[in-house]
Each structure stands twice: as structure tokens, then as C-alpha cells.
Protein backbone atom coordinates (compact mmCIF):
# COMPACT_ATOMS: atom_id res chain seq x y z
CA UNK A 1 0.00 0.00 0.00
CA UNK A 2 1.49 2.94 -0.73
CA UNK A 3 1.56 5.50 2.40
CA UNK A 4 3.15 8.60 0.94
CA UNK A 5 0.03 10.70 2.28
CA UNK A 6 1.08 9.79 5.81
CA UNK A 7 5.05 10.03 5.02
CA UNK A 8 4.30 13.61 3.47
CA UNK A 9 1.82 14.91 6.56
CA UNK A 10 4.97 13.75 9.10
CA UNK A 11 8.00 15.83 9.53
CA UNK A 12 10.08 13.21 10.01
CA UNK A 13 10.27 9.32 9.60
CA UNK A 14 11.00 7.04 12.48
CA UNK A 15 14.76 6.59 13.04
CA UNK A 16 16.85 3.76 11.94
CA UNK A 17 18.04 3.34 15.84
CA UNK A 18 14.36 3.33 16.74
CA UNK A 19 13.52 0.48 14.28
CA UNK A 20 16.74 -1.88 14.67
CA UNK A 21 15.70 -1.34 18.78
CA UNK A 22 11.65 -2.33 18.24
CA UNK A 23 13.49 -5.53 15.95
CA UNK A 24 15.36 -6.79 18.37
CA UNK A 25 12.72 -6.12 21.39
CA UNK A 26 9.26 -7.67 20.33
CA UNK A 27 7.68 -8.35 23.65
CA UNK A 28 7.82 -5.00 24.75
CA UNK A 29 6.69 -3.69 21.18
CA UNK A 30 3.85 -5.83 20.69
CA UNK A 31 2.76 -5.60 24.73
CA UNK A 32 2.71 -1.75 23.71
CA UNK A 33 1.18 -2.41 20.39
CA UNK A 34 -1.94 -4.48 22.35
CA UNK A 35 -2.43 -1.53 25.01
CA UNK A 36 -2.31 1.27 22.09
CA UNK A 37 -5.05 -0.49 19.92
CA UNK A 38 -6.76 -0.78 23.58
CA UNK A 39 -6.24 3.05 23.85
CA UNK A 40 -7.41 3.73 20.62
CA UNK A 41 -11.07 2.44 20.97
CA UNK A 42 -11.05 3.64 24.46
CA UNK A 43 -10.53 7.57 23.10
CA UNK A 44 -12.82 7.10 20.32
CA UNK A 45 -15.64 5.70 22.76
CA UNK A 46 -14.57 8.37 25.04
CA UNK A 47 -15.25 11.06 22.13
CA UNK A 48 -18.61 10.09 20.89
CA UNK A 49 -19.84 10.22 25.17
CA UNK A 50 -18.19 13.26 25.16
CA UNK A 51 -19.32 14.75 21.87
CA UNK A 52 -23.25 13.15 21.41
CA UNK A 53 -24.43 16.44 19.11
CA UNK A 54 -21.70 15.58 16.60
CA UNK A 55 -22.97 13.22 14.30
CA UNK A 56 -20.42 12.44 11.43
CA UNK A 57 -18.11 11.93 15.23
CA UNK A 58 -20.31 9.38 16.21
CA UNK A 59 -20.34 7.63 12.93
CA UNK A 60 -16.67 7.84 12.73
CA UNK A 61 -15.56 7.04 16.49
CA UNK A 62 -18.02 4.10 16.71
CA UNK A 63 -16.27 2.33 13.02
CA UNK A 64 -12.73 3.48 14.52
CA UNK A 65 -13.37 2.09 18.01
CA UNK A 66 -14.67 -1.38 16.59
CA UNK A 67 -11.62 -1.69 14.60
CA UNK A 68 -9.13 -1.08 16.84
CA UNK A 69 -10.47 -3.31 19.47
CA UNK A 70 -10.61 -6.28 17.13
CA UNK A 71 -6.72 -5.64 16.50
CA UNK A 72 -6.36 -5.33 20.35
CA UNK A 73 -7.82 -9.15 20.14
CA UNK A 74 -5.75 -9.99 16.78
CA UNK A 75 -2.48 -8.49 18.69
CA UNK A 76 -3.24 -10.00 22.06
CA UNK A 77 -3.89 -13.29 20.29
CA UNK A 78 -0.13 -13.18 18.93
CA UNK A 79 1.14 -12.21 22.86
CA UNK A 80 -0.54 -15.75 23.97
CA UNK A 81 0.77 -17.80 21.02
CA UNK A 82 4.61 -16.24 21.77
CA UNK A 83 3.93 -16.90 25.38
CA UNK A 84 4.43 -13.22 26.19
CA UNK A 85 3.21 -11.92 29.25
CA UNK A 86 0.85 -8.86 28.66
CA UNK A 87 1.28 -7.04 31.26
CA UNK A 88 1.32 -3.01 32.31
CA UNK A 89 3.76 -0.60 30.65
CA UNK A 90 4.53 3.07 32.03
CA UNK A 91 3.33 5.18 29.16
CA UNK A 92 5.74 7.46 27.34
CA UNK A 93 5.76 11.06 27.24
CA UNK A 94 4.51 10.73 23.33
CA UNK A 95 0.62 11.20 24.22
CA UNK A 96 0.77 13.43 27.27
CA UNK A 97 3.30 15.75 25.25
CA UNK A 98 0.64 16.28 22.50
CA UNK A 99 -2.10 17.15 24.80
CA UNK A 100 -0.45 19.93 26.53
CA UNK A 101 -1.09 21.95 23.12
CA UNK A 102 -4.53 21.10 23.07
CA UNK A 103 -6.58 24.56 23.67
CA UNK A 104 -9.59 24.42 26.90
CA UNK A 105 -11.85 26.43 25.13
CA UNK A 106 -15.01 24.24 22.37
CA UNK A 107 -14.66 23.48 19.75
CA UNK A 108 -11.08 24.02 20.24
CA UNK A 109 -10.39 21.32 22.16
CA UNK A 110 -12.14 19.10 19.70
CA UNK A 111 -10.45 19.85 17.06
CA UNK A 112 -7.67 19.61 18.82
CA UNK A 113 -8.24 15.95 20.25
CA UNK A 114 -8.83 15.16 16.68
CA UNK A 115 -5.62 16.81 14.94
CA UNK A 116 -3.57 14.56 17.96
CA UNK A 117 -5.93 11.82 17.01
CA UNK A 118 -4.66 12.13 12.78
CA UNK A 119 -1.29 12.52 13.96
CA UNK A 120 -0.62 9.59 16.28
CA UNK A 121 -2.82 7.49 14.04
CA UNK A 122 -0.56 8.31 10.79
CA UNK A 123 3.02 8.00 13.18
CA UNK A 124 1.05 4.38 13.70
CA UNK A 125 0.48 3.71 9.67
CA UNK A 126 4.35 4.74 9.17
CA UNK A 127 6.04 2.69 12.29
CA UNK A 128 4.46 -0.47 10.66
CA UNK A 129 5.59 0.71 7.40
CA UNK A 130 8.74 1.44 8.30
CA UNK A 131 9.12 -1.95 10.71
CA UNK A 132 7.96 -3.98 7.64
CA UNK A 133 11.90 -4.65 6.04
CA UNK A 134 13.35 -5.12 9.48
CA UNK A 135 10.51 -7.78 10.04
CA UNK A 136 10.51 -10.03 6.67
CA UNK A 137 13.21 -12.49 7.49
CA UNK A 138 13.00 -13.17 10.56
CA UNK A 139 8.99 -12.44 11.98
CA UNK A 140 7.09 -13.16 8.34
CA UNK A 141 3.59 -13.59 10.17
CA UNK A 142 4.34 -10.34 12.20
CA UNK A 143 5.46 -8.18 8.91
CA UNK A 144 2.15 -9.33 7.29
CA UNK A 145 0.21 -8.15 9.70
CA UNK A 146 1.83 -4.99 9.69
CA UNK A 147 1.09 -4.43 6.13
CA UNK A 148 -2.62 -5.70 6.62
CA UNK A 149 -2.79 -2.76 9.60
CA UNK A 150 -1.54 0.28 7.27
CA UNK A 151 -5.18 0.19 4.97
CA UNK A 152 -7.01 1.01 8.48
CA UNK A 153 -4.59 3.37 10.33
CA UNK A 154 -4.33 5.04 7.06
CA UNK A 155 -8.04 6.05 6.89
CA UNK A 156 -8.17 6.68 11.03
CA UNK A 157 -5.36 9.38 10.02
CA UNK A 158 -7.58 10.88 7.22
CA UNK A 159 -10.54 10.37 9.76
CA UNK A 160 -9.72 12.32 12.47
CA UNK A 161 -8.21 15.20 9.93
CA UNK A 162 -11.47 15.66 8.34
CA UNK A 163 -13.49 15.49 11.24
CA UNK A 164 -11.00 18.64 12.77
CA UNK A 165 -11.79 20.67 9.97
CA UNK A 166 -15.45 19.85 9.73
CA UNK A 167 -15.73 21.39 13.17
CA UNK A 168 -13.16 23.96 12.89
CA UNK A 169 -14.39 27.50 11.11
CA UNK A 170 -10.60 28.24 10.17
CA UNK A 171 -7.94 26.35 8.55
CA UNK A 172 -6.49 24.09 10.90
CA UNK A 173 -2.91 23.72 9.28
CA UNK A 174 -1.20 26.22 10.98
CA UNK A 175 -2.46 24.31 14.61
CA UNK A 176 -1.17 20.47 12.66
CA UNK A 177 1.99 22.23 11.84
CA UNK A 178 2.65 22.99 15.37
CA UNK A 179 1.70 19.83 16.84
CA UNK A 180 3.72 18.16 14.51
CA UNK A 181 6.76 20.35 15.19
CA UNK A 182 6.58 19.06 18.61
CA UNK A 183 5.70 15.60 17.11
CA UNK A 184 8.53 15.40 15.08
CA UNK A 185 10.56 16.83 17.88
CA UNK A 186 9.42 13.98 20.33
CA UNK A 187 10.55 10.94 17.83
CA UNK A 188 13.87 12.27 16.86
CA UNK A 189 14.82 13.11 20.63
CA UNK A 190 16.57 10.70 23.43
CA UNK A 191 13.54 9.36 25.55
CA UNK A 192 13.38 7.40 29.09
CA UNK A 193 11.69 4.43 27.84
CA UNK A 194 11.14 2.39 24.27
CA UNK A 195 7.56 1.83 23.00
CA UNK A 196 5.68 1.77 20.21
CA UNK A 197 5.56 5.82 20.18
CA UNK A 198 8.67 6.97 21.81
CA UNK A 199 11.62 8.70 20.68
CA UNK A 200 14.99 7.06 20.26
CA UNK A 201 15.43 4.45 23.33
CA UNK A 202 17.74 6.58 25.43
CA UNK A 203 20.16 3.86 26.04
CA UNK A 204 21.37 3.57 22.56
């Protein structure tokens, strides 16, 4: 599938050090992979309770939300068959750091929750991309599945976008291009712990 859409919205690709690291540690990528599907459906539920007088929001959130709990299932079925543990992680600062640009004042915040709703879903779409070569050889099963998973993340990414700018009255590019400043910032940067978001593992 070709994902230059996503590649082109990002300012940056996910680093070489980042990928040979998430290669060589699968537990703790695919333990982080089960709890951010898990996440996923939990925010878009959380959005259409939230939100009830938006109605292309509901219709959106409630596809999104089905989807990515079936590949919490699919991805917590492939924890039990590699006898991995799932277990709780410590979150990263990747989430948290996005949210702290998110304005207080509606539809604002909206909007906002749905730009850092695009952007994590197309750093998603290009991480399995991007894992996909380091994965061939030696995990086959796990760098189909990948591929499979970049058709869906793809569309969340163009989802949430439209649904930001249906409920915006302005452009909303100049508020994307500063959340993915900071984005871009928070994958190319040293960080405390490795997960599926994170920046560069910091002891690399």
C-alpha cells in the first residue's frame, strides 16, 4: 500500500536506531502495540460520550473504536501464542506531550483531540511501514500483519483530519503544523523508555 500521504503529513520518519531497537525487542513492542489499539477504541468511545451532538463523530468514532479493538484481540492473540506476558507498561511522554497543546476552550479542544488523534494514528500507519523490512526475514507472520494494519490506520489518520476541519471554522494547518513540530521533535529526541511511540530508546 502505498503510504506517501502519511510520510508527506509527518515531519520526520521514524529513526533507523528506533527500528533496529523495536526488531530486536518484540515483547515490549507488541505488549505496547496491544495496550495502544486498547487506547485507541477507548478515546474514540470516550469522544462520541463526550461529543453526542456531533454526528459524522459518532459515525466515525463508533467504526474506529470497533476496529481497533478487534486488533487489540488480533495483537493480544499473537502475545498468547509467543507466550508473552501482557502485562502493564509506564506510558511514554509521546501522548501526554501532545495534549499539553490542546486549547480548553469548544470546539477548540475538539479539534484539537482530533488533529492529535490524525497525527498519532498516521506516526502508527508509518512505524508499521517502516518496521515492515526489518521484520521479513526473521517475523514473516508479524510483517504481514503490519502491512494488513496500514489500509485502516491510514483512513483513522484521514478520519480524524477531516473530522477537525469539519468542526473547525478556520484552517487548521497552521495548529497540525505545530503539533507536529513538537511531534517530530518527540521521535527524533533521546527518551526514558522504548515503545511503540517513543523517541529514540535513550540507552542507545
Amino acid at each position: 500500500m502505498d503510504i506517501s500521504p502519511v510520510r508527506n503529513f509527518l515531519h520526520c520518519d521514524s529513526p533507523a536506531s528506533w527500528l533496529e531497537y523495536a526488531a530486536e525487542h518484540l515483547d515490549i513492542l507488541l505488549i505496547d502495540h496491544a495496550k495502544c489499539e486498547k487506547k485507541a477504541a477507548s478515546t474514540a468511545l470516550s469522544l462520541m460520550f463526550k461529543y453526542p451532538e456531533y454526528e459524522q463523530l459518532q459515525i466515525k468514532m463508533a467504526q474506529l473504536a470497533r476496529e481497533e479493538i478487534l486488533h487489540f484481540e488480533q495483537v493480544f492473540e499473537m502475545l498468547t501464542q509467543r507466550k508473552i506476558t501482557y502485562s502493564i507498561l509506564s506510558p511514554s511522554r509521546y501522548a501526554s506531550s501532545l495534549r499539553k497543546l490542546a486549547r480548553d476552550n469548544e470546539p477548540d479542544k475538539l479539534v484539537d483531540f482530533c488533529i492529535i488523534g490524525g497525527i498519532i494514528e498516521a506516526r502508527s500507519c508509518e512505524r508499521f511501514a517502516s518496521l515492515v523490512p526489518y521484520l521479513q526475514d526473521k517475523e514473516p507472520e508479524l510483517a504481514k500483519y503490519y502491512r494488513y494494519l496500514l489500509k485502516s490506520e491510514s483512513r483513522h489518520f484521514e478520519d480524524y483530519l477531516q473530522l477537525a476541519q469539519l468542526y473547525c471554522a478556520n484552517d487548521i494547518s497552521p495548529q497540525v503544523d505545530k503539533m507536529l513540530e513538537k511531534e517530530a521533535e518527540l521521535i527524533l529526541s533521546k527518551d526514558e523508555v522504548f515503545r511503540f511511540h517513543s523517541g529514540i530508546p535513550h540507552n542507545i
